[in-house]
N, C-alpha and C. Protein backbone atom coordinates (compact mmCIF):
# COMPACT_ATOMS: atom_id res chain seq x y z
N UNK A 1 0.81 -1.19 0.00
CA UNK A 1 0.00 0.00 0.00
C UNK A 1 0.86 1.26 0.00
N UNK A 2 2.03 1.23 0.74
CA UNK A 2 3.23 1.92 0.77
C UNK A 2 3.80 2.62 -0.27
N UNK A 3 3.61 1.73 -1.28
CA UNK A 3 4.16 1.63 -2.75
C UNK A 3 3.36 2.79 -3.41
N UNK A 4 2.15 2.60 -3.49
CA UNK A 4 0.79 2.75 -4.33
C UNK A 4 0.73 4.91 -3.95
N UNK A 5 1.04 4.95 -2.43
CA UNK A 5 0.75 6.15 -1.61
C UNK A 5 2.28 6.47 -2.64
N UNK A 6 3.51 6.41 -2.56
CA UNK A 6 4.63 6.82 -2.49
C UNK A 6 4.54 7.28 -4.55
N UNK A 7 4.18 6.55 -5.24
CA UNK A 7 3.97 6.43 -6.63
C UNK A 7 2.73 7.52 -6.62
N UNK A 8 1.90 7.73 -5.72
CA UNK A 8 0.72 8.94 -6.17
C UNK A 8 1.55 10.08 -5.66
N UNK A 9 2.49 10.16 -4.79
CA UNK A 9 2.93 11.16 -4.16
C UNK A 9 3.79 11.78 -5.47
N UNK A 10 4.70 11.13 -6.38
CA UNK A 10 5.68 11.35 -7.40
C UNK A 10 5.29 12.07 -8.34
N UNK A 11 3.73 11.60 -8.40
CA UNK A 11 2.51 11.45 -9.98
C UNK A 11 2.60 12.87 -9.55
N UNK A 12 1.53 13.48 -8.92
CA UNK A 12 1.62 14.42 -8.15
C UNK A 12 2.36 15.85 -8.47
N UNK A 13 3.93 15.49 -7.56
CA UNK A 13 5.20 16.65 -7.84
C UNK A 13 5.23 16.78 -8.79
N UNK A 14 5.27 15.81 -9.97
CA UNK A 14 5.62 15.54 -10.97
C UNK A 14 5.08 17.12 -11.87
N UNK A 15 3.64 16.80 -11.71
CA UNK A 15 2.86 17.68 -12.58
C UNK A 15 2.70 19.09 -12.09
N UNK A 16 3.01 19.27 -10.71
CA UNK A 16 3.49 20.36 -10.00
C UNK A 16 4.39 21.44 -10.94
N UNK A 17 5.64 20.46 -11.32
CA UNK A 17 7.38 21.08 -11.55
C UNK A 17 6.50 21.82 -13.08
N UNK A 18 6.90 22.94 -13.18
CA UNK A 18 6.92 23.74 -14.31
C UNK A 18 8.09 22.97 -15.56
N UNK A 19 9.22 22.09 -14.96
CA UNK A 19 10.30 21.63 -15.78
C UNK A 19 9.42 20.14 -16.58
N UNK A 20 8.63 19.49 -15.75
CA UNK A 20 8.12 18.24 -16.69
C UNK A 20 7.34 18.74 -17.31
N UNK A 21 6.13 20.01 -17.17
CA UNK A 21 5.14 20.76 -18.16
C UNK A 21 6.20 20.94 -19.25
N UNK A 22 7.24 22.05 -19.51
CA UNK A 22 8.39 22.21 -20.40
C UNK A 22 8.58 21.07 -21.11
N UNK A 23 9.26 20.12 -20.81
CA UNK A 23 9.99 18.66 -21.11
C UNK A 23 8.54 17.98 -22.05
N UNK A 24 7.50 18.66 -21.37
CA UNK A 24 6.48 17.39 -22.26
C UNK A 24 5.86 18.06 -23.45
N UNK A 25 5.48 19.98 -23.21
CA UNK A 25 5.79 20.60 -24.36
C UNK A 25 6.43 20.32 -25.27
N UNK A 26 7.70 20.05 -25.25
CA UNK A 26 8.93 19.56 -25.97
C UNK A 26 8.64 19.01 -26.75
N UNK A 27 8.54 17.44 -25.80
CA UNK A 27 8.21 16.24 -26.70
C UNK A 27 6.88 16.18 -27.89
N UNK A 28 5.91 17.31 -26.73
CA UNK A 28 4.99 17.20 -28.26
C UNK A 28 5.18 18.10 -29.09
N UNK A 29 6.15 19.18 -29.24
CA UNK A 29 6.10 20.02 -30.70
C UNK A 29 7.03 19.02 -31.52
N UNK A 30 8.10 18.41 -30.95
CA UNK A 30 9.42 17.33 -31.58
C UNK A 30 8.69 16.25 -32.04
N UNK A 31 6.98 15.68 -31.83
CA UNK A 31 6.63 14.80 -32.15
C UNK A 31 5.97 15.08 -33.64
N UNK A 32 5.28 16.27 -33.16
CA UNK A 32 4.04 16.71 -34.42
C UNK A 32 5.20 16.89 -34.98
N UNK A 33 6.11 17.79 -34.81
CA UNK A 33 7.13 18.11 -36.58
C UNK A 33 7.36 16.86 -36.98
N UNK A 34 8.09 15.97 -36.23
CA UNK A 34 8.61 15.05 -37.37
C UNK A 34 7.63 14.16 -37.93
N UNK A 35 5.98 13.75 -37.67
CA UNK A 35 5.19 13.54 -38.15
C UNK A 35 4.57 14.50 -39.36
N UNK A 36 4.86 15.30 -38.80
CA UNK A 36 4.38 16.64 -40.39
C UNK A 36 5.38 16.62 -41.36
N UNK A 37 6.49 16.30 -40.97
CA UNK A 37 7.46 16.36 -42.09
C UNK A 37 7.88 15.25 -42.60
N UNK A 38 7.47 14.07 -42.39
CA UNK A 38 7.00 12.44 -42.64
C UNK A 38 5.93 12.79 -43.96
N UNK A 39 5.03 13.07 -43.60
CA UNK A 39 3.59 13.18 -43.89
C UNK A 39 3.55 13.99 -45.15
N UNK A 40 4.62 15.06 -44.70
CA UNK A 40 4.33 16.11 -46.41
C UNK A 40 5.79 15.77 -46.88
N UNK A 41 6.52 14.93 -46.39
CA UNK A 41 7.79 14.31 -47.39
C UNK A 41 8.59 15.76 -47.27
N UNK A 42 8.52 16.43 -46.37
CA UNK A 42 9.45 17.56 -45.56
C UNK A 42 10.24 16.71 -44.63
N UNK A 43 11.72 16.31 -45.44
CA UNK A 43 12.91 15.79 -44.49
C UNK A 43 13.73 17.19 -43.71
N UNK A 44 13.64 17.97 -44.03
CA UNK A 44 14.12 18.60 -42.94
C UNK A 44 13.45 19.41 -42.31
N UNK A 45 12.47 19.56 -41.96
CA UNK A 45 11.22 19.42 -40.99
C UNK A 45 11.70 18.28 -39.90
N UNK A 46 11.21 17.13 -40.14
CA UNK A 46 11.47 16.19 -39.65
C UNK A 46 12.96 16.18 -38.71
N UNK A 47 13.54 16.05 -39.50
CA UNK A 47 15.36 15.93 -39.08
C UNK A 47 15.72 17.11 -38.09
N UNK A 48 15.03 18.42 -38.23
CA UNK A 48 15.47 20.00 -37.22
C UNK A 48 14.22 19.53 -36.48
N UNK A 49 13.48 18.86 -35.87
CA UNK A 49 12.30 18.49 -34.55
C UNK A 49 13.61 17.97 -33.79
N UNK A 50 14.58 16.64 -34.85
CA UNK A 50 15.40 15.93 -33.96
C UNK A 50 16.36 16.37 -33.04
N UNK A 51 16.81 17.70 -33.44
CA UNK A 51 17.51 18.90 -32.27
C UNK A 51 16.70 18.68 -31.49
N UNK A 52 15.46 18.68 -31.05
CA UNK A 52 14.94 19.03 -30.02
C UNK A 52 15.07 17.61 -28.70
N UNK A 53 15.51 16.73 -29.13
CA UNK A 53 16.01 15.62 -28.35
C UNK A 53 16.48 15.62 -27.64
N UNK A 54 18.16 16.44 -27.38
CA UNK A 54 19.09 16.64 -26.36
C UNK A 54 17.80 17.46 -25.52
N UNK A 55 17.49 18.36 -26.21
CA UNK A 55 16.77 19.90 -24.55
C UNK A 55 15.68 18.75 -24.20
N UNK A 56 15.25 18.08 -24.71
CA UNK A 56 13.99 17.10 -23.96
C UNK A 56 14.71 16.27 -22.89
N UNK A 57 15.56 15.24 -22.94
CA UNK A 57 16.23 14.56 -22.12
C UNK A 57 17.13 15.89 -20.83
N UNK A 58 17.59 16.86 -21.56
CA UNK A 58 18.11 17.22 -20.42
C UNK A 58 17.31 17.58 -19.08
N UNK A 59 16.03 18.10 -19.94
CA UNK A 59 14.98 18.93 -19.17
C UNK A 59 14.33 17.72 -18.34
N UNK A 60 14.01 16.68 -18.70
CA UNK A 60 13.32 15.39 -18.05
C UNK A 60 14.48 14.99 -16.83
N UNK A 61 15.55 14.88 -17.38
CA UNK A 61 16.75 14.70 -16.25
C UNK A 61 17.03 15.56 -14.89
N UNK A 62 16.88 17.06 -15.70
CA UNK A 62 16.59 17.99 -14.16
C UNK A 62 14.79 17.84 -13.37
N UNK A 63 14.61 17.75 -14.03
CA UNK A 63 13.02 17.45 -13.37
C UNK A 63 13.13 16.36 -12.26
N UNK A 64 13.78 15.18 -13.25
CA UNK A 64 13.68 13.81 -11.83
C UNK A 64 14.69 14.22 -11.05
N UNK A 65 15.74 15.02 -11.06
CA UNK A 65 16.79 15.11 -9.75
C UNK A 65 16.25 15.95 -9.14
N UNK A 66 15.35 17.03 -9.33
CA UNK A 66 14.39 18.05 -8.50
C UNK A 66 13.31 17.16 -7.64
N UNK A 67 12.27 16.36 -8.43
CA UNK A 67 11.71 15.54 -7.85
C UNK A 67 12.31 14.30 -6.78
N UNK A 68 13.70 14.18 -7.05
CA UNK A 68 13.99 12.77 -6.26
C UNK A 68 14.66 13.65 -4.83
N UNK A 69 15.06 14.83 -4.74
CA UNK A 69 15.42 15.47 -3.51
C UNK A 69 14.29 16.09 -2.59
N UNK A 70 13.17 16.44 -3.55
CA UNK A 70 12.33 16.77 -2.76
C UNK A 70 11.54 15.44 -2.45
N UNK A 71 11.57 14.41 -2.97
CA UNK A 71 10.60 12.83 -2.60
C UNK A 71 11.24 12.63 -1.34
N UNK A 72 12.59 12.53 -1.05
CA UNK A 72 13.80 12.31 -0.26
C UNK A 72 13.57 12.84 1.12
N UNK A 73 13.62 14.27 0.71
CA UNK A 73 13.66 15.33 1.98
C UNK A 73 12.08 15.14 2.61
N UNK A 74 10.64 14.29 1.65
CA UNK A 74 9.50 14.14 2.16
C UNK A 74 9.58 13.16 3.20
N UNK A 75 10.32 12.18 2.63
CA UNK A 75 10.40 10.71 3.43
C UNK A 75 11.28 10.84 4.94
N UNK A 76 11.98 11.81 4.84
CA UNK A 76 13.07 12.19 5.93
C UNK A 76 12.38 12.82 7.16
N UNK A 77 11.51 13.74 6.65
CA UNK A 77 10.18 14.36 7.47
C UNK A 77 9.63 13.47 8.05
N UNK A 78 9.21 12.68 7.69
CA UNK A 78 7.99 11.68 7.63
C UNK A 78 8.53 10.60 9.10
N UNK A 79 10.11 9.97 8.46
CA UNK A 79 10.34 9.54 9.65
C UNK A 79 11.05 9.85 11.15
């Protein structure tokens, strides 16, 4: 049950952080381009979305080290 509370608690921060809103922005303008540029046979459309890869991963990466200090510092409280 521990589990279930600790995983809603994450869900949660998660959608809180202004950095995973960003990060998921990201992913969906990097998704629709390279589908639009698939679609109308625009390869570099497609190929300049794929820049947007590194700033997605970096941004998802600071998000979970923001989230895993503050999950941390919750659990520390707690006990």
């Amino acid at each position: 049950m521990s589990s279930v509370h600790s995983l809603k608690q994450r869900v949660l921060s998660a959608i809180q952080q202004s950095t995973y809103v960003a990060a998921t922005v990201a992913l969906a303008i990097a998704t629709a381009s390279v589908v639009y540029g698939l679609t109308n046979d625009d390869i570099l459309t497609a190929l300049g979305a794929l820049l947007l890869v590194p700033s997605i991963i970096l941004l998802y990466s600071i998000a979970n080290r923001q989230q895993d200090v503050e999950f941390s510092s919750r659990q520390q409280q707690t006990n």
